[in-house]
Protein backbone atom coordinates (compact mmCIF):
# COMPACT_ATOMS: atom_id res chain seq x y z
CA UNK A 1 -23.58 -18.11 17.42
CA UNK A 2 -21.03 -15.63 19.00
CA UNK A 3 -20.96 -12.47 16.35
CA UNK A 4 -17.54 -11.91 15.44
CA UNK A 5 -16.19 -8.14 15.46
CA UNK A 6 -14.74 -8.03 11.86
CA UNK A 7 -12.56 -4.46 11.20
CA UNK A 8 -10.28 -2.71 8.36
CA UNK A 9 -7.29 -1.57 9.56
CA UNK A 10 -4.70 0.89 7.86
CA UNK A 11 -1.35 1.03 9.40
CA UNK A 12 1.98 2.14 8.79
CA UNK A 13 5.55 2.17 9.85
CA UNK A 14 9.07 3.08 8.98
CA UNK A 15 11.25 -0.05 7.07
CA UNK A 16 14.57 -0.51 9.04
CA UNK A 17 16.99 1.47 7.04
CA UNK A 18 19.38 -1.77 6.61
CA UNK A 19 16.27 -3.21 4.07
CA UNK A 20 16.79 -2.41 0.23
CA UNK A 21 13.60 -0.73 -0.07
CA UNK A 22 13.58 1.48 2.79
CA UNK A 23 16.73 2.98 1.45
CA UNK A 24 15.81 3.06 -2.88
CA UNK A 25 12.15 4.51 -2.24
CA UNK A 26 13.54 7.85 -0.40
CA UNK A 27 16.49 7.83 -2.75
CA UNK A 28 13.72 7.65 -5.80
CA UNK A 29 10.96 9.19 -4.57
CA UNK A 30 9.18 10.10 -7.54
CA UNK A 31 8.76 6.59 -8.15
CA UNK A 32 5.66 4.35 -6.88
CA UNK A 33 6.81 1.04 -5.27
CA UNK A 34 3.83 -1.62 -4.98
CA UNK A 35 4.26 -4.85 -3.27
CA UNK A 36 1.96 -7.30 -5.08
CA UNK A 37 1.85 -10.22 -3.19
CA UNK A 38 4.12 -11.76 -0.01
CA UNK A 39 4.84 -15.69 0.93
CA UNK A 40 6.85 -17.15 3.17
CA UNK A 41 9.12 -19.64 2.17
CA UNK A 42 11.08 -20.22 5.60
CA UNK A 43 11.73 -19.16 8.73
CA UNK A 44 14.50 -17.06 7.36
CA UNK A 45 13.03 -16.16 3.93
CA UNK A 46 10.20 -14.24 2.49
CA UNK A 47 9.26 -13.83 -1.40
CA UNK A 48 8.07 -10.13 -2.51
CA UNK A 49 5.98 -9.33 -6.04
CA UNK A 50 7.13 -6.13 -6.57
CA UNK A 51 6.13 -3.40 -9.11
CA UNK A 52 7.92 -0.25 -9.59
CA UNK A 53 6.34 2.52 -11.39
CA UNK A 54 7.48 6.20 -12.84
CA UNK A 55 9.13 7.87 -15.71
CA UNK A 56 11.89 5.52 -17.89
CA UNK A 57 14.49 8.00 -16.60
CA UNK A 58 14.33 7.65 -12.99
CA UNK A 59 13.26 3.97 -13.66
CA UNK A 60 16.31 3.21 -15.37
CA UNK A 61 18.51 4.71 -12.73
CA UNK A 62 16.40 2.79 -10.30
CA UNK A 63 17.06 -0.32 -11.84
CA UNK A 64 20.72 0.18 -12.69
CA UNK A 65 21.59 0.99 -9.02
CA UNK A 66 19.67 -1.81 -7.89
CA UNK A 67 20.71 -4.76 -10.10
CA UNK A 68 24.26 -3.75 -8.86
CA UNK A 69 23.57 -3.43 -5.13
CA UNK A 70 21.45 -6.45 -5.24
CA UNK A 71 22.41 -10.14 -5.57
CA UNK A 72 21.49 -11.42 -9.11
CA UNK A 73 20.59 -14.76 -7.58
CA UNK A 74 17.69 -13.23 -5.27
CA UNK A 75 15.88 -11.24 -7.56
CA UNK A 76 14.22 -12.30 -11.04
CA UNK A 77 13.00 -9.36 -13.76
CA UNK A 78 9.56 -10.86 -14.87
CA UNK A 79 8.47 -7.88 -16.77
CA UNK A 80 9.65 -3.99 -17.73
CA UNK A 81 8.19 -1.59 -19.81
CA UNK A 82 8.97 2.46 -19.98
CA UNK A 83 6.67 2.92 -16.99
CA UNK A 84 6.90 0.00 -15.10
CA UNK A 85 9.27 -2.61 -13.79
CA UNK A 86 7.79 -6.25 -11.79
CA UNK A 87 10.36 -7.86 -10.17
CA UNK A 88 10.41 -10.91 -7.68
CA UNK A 89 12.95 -10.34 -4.98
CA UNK A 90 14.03 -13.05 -1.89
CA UNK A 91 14.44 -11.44 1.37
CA UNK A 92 15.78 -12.50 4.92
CA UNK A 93 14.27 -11.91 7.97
CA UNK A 94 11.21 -11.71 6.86
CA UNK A 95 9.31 -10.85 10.57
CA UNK A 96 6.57 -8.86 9.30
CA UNK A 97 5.45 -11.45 6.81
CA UNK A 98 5.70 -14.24 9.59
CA UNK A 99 3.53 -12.47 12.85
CA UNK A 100 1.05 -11.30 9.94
CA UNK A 101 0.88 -15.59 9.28
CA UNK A 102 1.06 -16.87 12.53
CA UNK A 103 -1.82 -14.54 13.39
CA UNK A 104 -3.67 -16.43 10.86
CA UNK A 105 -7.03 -14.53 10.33
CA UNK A 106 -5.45 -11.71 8.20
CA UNK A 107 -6.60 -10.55 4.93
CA UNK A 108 -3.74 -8.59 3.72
CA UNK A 109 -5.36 -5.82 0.60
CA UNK A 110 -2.77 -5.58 -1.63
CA UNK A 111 -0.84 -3.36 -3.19
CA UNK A 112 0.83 -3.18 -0.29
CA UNK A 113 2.04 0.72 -0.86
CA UNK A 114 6.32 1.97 0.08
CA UNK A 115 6.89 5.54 -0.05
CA UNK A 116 10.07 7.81 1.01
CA UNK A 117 10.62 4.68 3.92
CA UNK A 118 8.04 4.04 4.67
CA UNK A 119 5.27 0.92 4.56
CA UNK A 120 1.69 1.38 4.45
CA UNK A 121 -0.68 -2.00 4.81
CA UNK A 122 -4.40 -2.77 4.77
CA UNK A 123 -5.80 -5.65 6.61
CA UNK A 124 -9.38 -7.03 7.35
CA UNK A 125 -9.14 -9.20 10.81
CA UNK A 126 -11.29 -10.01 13.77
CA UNK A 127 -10.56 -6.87 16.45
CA UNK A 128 -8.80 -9.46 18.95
CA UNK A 129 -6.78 -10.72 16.19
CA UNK A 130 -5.01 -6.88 15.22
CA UNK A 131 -4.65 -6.45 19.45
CA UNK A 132 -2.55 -10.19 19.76
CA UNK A 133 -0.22 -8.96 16.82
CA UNK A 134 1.37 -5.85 18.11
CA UNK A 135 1.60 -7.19 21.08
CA UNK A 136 4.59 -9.50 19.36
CA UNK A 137 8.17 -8.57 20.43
CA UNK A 138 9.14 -8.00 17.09
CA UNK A 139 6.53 -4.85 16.94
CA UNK A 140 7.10 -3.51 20.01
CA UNK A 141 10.66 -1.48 18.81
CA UNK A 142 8.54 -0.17 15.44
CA UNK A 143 7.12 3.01 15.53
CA UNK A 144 3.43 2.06 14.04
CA UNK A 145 1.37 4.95 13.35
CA UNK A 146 -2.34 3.60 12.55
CA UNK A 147 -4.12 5.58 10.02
CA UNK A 148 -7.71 4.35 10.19
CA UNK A 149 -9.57 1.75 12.03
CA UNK A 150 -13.14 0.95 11.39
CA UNK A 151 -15.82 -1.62 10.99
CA UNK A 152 -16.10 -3.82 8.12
CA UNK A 153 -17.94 -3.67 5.92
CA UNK A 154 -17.98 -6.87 3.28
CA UNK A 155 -19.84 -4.72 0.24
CA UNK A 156 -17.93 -1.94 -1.05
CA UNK A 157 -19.40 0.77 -2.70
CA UNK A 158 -16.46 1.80 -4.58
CA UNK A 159 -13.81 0.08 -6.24
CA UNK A 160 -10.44 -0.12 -4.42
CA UNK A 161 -8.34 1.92 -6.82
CA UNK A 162 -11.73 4.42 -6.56
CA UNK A 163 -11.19 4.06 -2.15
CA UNK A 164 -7.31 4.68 -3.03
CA UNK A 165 -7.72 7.84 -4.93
CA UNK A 166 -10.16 9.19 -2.64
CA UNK A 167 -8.00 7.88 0.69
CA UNK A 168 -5.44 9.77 -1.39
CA UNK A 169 -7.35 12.83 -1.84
CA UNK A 170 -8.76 13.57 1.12
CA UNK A 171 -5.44 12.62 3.14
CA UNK A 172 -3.65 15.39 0.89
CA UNK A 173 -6.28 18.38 1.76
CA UNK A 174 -7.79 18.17 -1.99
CA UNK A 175 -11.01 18.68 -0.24
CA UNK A 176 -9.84 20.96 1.96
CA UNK A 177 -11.04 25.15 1.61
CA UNK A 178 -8.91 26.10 0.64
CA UNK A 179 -7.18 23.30 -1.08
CA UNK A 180 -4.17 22.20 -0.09
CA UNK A 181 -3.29 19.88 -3.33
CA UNK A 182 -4.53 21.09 -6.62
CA UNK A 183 -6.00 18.23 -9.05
CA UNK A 184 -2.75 18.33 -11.34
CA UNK A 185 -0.12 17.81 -8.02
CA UNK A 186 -2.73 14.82 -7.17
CA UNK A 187 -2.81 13.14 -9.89
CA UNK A 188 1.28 13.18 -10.69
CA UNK A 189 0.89 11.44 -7.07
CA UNK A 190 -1.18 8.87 -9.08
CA UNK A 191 1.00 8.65 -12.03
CA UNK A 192 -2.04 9.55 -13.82
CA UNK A 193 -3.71 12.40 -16.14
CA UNK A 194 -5.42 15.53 -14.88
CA UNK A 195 -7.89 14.33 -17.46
CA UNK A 196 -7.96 10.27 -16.08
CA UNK A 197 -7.95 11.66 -12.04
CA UNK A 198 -11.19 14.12 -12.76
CA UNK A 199 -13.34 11.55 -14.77
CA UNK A 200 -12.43 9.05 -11.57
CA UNK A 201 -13.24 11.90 -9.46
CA UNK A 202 -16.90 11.99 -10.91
CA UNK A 203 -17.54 8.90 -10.87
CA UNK A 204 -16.40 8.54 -7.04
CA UNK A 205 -18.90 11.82 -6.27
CA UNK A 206 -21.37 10.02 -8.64
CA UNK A 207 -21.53 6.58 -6.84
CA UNK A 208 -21.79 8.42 -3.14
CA UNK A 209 -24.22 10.93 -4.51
CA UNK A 210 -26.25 8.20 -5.47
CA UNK A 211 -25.73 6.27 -2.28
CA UNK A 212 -26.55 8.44 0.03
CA UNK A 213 -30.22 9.63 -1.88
CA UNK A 214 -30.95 6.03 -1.69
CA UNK A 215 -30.10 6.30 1.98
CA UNK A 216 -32.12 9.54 2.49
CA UNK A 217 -35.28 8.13 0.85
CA UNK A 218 -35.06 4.81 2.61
């Protein structure tokens, strides 16, 4: 049986600034924008699960600019709260959703993360798989800067909002001496507590601590 060469890849890349959410996430950037979940309905359309997340006063600027700029028929409020907004939204030309699909292969980690413009995505593939796809015209004008590529590896030791605030941390020089984020400018990031972001914080050192004694006295 030929072993298969499974990797994670992080990648990202600036949204055309004729797309909705290219242009509301840098005009709101203290909001977090989350795609949930992405289908393809036809060649022309795409379906996004979207969840917005901040303060009610920047969410409900958010959501009155966006209910007039976008057409009522495309999008459908499914739930909003004073922190939160999930919305499904139609889209055309949805190319990014369609190479991901025709690849086939692709397991796409959601949430899918948009910040100031820009789209970050997580996928587990076979290596030969993630060197077909940007080899598709479509890619070729996008300015793809990958973050991390590395081997797969099926059991995770922590959980993925624990690998997202430590991606998070470590990308923003928390760790760094001397530190370049303190833990209260991290966890506004999070849209979290100082208090909520250090008990995750010990329990992230806690579960490699532990992992890598068991390692050592293997």
């Amino acid at each position: 049986m030929v072993e298969v060469d499974i990797v994670q890849l992080k990648f990202s890349f600036p949204i055309p600034s004729n797309k909705w959410i290219s242009n509301f996430s840098k005009t709101f950037t203290d909001l977090q924008f989350e795609m949930l979940s992405m289908l393809l309905l036809s060649k022309n359309t795409g379906s996004g699960l979207f969840q917005i997340k901040g303060k009610k006063s920047n969410l409900g600027k958010f959501w009155d600019e966006f209910s007039q700029f976008y057409k009522v028929e495309k999008f459908t409020l499914i739930f909003q709260d004073q922190n939160s907004i999930l919305v499904n939204i139609l889209f055309d030309n949805p190319w990014v959703i369609q190479t991901l699909m025709e690849a086939q292969q692709f397991i796409i980690q959601y949430p899918i993360l948009i910040r100031r413009g820009t789209v970050s995505i997580d996928l587990i593939a076979p290596r030969n798989k993630i060197d077909l796809i940007f080899t598709n015209p479509d890619w070729k004008a996008v300015d793809i800067s990958v973050k991390k590529i590395k081997q797969y590896c099926p059991d995770s030791l922590l959980s993925p909002r624990q690998s997202d605030i430590l991606n998070l941390a470590l990308d923003n020089g928390y760790f760094d001496i001397p530190r370049k984020k303190s833990l209260s400018e991290l966890a506004e990031d999070l849209h979290i507590s100082p208090t909520a972001l250090s008990e995750n914080l010990r329990r992230i050192n806690k579960k490699l601590a532990n992992n890598y004694l068991n390692y050592c006295d293997e």
